[in-house]
C-alpha atoms as a PDB file:
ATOM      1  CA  UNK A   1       0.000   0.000   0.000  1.00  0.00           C
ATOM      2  CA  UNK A   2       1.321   3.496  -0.680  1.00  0.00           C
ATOM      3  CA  UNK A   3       0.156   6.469   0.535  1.00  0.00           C
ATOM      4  CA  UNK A   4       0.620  10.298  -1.289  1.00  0.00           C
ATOM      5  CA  UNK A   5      -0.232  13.130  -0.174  1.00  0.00           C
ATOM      6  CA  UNK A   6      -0.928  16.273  -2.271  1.00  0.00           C
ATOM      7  CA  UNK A   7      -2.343  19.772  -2.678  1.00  0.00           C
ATOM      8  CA  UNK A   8      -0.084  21.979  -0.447  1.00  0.00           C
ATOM      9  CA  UNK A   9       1.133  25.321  -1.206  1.00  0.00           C
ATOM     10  CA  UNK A  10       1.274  28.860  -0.862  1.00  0.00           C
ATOM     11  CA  UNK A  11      -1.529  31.045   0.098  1.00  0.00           C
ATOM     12  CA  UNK A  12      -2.623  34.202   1.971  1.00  0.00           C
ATOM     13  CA  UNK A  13      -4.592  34.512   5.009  1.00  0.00           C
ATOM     14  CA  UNK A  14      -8.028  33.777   4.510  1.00  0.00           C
ATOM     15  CA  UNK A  15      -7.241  31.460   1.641  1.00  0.00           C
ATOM     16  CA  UNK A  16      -8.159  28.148   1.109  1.00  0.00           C
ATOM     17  CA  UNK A  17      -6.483  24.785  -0.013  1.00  0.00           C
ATOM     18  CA  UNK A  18      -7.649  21.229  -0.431  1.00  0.00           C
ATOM     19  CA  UNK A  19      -5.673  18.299   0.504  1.00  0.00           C
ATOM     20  CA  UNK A  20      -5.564  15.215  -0.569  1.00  0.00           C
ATOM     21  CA  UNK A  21      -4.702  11.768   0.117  1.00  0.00           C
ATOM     22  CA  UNK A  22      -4.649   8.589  -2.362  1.00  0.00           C
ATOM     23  CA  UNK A  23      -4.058   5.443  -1.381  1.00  0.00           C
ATOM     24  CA  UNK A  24      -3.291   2.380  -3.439  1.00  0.00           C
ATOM     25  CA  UNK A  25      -2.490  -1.152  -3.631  1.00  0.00           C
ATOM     26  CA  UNK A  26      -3.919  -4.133  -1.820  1.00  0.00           C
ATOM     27  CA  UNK A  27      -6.404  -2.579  -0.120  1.00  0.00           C
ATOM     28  CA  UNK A  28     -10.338  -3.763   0.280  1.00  0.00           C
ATOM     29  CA  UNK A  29     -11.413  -0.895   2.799  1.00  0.00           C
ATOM     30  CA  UNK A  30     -10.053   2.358   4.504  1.00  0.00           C
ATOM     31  CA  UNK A  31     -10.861   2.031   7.676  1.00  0.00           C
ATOM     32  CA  UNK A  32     -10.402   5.590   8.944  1.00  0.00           C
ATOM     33  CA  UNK A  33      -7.964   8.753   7.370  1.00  0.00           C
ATOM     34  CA  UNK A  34      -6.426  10.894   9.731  1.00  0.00           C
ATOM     35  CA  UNK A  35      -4.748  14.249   9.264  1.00  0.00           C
ATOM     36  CA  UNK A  36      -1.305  15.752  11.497  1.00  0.00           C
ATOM     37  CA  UNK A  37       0.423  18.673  10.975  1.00  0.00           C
ATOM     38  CA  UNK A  38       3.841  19.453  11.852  1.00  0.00           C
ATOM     39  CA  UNK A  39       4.991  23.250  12.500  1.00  0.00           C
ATOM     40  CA  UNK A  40       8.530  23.433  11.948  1.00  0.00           C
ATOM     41  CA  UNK A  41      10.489  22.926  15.668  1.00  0.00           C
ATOM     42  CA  UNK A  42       6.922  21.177  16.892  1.00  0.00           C
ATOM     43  CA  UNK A  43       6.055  18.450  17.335  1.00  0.00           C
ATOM     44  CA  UNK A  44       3.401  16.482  15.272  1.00  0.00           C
ATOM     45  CA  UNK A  45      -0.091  16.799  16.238  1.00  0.00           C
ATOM     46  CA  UNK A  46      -3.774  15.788  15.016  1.00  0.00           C
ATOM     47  CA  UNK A  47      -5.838  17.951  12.993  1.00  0.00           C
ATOM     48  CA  UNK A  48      -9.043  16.046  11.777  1.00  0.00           C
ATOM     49  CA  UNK A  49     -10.147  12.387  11.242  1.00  0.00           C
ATOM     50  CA  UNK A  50     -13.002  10.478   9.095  1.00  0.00           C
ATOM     51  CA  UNK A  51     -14.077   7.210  10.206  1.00  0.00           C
ATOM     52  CA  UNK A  52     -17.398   5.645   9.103  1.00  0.00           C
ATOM     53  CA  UNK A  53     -18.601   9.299   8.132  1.00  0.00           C
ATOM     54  CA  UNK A  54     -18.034  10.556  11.295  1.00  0.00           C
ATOM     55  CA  UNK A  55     -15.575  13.511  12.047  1.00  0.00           C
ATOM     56  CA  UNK A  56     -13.118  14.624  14.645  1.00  0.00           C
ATOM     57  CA  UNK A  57     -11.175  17.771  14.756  1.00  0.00           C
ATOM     58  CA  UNK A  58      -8.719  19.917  16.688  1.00  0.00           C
ATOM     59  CA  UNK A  59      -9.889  22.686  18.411  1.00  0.00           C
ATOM     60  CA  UNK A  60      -7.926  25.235  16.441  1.00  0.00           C
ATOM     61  CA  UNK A  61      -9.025  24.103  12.906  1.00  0.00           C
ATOM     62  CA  UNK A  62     -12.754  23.242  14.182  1.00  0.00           C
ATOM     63  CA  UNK A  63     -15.036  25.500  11.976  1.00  0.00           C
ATOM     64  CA  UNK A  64     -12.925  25.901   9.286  1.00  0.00           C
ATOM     65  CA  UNK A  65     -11.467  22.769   8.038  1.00  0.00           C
ATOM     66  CA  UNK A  66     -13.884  20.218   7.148  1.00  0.00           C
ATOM     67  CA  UNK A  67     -12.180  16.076   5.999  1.00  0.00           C
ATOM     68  CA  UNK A  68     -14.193  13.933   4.261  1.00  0.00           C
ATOM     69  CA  UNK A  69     -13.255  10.810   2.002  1.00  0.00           C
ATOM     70  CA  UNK A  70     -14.444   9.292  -1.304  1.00  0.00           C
ATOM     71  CA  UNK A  71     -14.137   5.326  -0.677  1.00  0.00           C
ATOM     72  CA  UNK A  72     -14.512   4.265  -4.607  1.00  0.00           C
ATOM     73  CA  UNK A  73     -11.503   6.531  -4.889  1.00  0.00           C
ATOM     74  CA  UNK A  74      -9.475   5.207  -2.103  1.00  0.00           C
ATOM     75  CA  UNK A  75      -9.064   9.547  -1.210  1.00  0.00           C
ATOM     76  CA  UNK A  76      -9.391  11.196   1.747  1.00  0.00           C
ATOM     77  CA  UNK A  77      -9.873  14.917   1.457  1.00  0.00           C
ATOM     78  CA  UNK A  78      -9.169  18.041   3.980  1.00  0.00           C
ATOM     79  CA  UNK A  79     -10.354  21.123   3.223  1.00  0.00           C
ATOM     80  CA  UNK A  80      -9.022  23.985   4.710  1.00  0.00           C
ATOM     81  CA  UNK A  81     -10.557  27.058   4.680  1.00  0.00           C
ATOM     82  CA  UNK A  82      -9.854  30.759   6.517  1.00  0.00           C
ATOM     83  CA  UNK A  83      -6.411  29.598   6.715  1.00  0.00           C
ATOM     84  CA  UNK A  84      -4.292  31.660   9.356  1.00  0.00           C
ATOM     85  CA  UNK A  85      -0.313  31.926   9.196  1.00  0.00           C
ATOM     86  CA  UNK A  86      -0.406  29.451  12.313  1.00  0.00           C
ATOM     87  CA  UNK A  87      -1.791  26.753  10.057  1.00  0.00           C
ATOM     88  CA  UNK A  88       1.844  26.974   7.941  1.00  0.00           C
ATOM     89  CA  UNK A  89       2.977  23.245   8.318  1.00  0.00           C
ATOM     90  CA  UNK A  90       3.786  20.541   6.757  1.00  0.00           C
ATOM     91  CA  UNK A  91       0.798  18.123   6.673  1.00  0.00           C
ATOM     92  CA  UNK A  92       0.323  14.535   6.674  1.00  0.00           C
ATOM     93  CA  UNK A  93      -2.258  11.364   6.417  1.00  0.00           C
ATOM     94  CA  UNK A  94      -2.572   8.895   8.042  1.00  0.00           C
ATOM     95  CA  UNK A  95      -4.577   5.820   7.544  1.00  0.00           C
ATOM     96  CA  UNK A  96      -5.898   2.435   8.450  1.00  0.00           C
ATOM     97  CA  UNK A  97      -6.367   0.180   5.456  1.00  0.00           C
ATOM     98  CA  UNK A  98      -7.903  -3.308   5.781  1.00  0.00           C
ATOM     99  CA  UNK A  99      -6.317  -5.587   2.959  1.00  0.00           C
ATOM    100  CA  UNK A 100      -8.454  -8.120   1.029  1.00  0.00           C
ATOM    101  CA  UNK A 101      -7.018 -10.735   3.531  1.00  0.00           C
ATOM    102  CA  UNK A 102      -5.495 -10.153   6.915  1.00  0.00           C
ATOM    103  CA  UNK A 103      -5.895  -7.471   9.569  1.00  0.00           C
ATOM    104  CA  UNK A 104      -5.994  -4.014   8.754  1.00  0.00           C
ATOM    105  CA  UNK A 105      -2.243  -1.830   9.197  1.00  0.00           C
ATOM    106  CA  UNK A 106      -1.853   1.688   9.682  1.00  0.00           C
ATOM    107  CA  UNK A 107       0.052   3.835   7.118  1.00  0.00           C
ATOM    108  CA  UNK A 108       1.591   7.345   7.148  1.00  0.00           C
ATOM    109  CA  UNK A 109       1.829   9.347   3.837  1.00  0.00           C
ATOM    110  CA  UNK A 110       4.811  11.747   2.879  1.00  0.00           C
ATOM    111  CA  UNK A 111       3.679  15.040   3.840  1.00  0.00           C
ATOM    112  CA  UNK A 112       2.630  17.951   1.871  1.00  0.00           C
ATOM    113  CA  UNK A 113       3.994  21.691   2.620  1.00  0.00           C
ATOM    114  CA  UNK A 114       1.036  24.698   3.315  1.00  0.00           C
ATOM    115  CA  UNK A 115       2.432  28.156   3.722  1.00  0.00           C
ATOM    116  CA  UNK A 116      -0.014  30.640   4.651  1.00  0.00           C
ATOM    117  CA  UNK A 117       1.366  34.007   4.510  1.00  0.00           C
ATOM    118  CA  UNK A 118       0.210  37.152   6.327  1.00  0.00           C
END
């Protein structure tokens, strides 16, 4: 299974971006998708989830970032409106895939850079 992550970039406050995150391979159901950011010198922390249909998010993104996921694609999305120069990080997914046979694993994705600039 591989994992990428796309749809970073530059944009000014009050912008918007949308990521997202493809996975492929040997996979018969995504479980849940799961979305960290990492501020440079920080350390990595949880911004928003989708599991089943239902949501979880951070309290500083609640309101304005919204994930959702399109299983016939294998995607998970995150859309990130109002963004604030605070949001500037390098962001990540992470999922849990169940393969055809076996128990499902967990996967990280190479990240994807969003600058938001003041």
């Amino acid at each position: 299974v591989q994992l990428q992550a796309f749809g970073g970039g530059l944009v000014h406050s009050g912008g918007f971006l949308r990521l997202s995150c493809v996975a492929s391979g040997d996979i018969f159901r995504i479980n849940e998708i799961d979305w960290y950011c990492q501020a440079n010198g920080k350390q990595r922390e949880f911004v928003a989830s989708i599991r089943g249909g239902s949501t979880k998010y951070a309290h500083f993104v609640k309101g304005r970032f919204v994930a959702s996921a399109d299983n016939a694609k294998n995607t998970g999305y995150l859309q990130m409106n109002s963004l604030k120069p605070e949001d500037t990080a390098v962001y990540y997914c992470n999922t849990e895939i169940a393969p055809p046979v076996g128990i499902s694993r967990e996967y990280w994705g190479k990240g994807t850079q969003v600058t938001v600039s003041s």
